[in-house]
C-alpha atoms as a PDB file:
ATOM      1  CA  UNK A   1       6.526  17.684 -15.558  1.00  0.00           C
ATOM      2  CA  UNK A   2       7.100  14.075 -16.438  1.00  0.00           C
ATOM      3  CA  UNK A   3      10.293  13.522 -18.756  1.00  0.00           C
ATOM      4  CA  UNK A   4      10.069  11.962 -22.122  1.00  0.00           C
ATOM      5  CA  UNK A   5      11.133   8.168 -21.094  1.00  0.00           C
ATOM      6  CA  UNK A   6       9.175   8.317 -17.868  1.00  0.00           C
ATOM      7  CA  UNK A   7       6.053   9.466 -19.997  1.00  0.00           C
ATOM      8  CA  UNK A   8       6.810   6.865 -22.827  1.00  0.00           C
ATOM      9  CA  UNK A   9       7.083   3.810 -19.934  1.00  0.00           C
ATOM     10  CA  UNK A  10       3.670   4.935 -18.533  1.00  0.00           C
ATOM     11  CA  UNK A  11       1.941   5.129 -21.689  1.00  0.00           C
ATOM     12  CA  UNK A  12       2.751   2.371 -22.294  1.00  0.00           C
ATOM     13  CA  UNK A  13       2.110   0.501 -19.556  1.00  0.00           C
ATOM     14  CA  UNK A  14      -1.249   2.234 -19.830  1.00  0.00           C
ATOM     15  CA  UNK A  15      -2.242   0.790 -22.764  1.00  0.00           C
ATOM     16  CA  UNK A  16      -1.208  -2.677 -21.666  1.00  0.00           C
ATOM     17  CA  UNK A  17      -3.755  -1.940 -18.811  1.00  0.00           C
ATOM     18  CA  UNK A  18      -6.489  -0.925 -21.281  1.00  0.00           C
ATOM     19  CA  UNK A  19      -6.242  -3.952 -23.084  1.00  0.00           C
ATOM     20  CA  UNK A  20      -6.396  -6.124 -19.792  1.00  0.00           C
ATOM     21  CA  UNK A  21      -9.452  -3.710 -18.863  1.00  0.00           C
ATOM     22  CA  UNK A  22     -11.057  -5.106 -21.969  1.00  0.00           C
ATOM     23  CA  UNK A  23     -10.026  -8.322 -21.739  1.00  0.00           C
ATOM     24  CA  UNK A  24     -11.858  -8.252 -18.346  1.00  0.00           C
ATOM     25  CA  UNK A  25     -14.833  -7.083 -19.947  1.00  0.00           C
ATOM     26  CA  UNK A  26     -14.896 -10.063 -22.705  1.00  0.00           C
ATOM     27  CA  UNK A  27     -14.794 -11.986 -19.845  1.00  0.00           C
ATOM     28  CA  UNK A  28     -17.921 -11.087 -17.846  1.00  0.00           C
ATOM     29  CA  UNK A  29     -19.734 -10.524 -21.009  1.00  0.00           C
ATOM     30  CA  UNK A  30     -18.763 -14.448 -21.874  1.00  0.00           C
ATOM     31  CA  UNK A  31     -19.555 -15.157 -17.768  1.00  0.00           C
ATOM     32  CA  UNK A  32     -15.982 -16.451 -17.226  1.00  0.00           C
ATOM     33  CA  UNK A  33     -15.744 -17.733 -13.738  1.00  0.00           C
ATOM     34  CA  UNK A  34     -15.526 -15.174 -11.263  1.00  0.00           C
ATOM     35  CA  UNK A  35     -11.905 -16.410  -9.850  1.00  0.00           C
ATOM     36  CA  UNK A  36     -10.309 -15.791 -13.022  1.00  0.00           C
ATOM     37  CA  UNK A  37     -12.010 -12.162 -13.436  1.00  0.00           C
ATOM     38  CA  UNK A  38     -11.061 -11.834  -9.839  1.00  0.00           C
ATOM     39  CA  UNK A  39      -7.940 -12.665 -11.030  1.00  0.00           C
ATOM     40  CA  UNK A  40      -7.493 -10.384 -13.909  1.00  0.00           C
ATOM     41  CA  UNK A  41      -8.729  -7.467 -11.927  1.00  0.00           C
ATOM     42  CA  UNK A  42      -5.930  -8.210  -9.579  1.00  0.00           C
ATOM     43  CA  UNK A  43      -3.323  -7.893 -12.188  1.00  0.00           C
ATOM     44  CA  UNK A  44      -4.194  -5.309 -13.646  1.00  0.00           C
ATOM     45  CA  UNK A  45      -4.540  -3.202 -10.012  1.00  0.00           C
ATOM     46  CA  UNK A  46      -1.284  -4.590  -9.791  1.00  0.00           C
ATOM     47  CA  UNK A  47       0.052  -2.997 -13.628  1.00  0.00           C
ATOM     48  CA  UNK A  48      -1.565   0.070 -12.153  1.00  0.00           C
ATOM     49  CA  UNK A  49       0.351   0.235  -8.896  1.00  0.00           C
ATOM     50  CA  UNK A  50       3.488  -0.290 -11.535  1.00  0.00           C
ATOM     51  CA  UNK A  51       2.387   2.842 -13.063  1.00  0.00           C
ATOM     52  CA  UNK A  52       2.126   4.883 -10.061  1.00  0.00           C
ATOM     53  CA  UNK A  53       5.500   4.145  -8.769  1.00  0.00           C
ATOM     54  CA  UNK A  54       6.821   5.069 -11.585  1.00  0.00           C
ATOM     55  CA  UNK A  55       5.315   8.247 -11.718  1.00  0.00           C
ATOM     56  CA  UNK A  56       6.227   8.767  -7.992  1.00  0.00           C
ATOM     57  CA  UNK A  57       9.641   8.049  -8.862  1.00  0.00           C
ATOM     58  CA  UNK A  58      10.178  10.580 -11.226  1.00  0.00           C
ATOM     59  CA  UNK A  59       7.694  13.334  -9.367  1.00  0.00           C
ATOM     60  CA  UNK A  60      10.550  12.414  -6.699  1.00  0.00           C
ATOM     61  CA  UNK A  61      13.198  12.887  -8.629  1.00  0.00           C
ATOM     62  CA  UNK A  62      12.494  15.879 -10.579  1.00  0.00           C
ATOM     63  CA  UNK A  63      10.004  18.124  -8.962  1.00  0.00           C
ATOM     64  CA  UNK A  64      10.374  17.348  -5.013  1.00  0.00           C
ATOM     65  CA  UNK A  65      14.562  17.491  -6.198  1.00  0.00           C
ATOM     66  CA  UNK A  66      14.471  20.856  -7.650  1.00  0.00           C
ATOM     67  CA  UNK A  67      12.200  22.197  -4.771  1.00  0.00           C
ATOM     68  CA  UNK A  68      14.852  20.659  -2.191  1.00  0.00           C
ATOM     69  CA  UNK A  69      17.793  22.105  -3.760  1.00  0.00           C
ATOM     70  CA  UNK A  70      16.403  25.651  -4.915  1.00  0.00           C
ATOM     71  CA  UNK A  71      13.241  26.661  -4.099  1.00  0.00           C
ATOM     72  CA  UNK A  72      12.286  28.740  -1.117  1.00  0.00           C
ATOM     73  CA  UNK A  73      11.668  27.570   2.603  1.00  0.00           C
ATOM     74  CA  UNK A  74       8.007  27.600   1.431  1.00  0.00           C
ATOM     75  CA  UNK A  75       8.384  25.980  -1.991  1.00  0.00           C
ATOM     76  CA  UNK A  76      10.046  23.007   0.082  1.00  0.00           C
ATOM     77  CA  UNK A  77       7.970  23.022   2.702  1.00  0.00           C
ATOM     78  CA  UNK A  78       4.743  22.848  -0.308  1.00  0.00           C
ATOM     79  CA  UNK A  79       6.478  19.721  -1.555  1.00  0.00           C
ATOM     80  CA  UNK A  80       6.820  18.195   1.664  1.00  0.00           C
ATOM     81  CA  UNK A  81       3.866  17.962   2.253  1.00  0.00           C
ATOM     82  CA  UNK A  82       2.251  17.379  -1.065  1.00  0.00           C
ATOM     83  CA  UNK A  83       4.649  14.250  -0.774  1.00  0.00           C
ATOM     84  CA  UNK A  84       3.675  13.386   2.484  1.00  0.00           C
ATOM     85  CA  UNK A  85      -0.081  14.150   1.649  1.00  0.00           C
ATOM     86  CA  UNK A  86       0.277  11.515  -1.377  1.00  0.00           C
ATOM     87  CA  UNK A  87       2.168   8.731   1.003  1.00  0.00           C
ATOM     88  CA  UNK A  88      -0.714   9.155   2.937  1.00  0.00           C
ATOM     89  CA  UNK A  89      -3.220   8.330   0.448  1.00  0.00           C
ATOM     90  CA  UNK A  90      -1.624   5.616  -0.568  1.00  0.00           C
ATOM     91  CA  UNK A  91      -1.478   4.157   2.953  1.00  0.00           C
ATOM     92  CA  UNK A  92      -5.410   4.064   3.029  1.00  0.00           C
END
C-alpha cells in the first residue's frame, strides 16, 4: 500500500503531468514547432520517471521491508523477484 504523503506527492505530481499532457496537446493543435513539442514530451517523460521513483521508493521501503524482515522464505523470495522483475523492465 502506498502511505498517505507518498500518495499525496504522486498525485500531485500527476496532475502537474496532466496539465503538461494538455499543454502538449494545445500545442500540436496550434502546430507549435516540433522541437518544442519534442521538448515538452521530454519533460514530462521526465515528471513521469519522478513519479515512478517515488513510488519505487516507498514499494521499497514498505512492502519489499516488511517481506525482508517477516515474511516467509517464500514471501521474500516473491518480492525478490517482483523487485528484480520491475528493475528489469525498467532497464529495457
Amino acid at each position: 500500500m502506498i502511505n498517505a504523503e507518498t500518495k499525496r506527492r504522486a498525485l500531485g505530481r500527476l496532475r502537474r503531468i496532466e496539465g503538461q499532457v494538455q499543454g502538449l496537446q494545445r500545442m500540436i493543435g496550434a502546430d507549435a514547432y516540433c522541437v518544442d513539442v519534442l521538448l515538452q514530451i521530454s519533460a514530462a517523460q521526465g515528471a513521469l520517471e519522478q513519479v515512478r521513483r517515488l513510488l519505487l521508493g516507498g514499494h521499497v521501503e514498505s512492502c519489499v521491508a516488511d517481506a525482508l524482515r517477516s515474511g516467509s522464505r517464500g514471501e521474500r523470495q516473491k518480492k525478490i523477484d517482483e523487485l528484480l522483475d520491475v528493475f528489469a523492465r525498467f532497464a529495457r
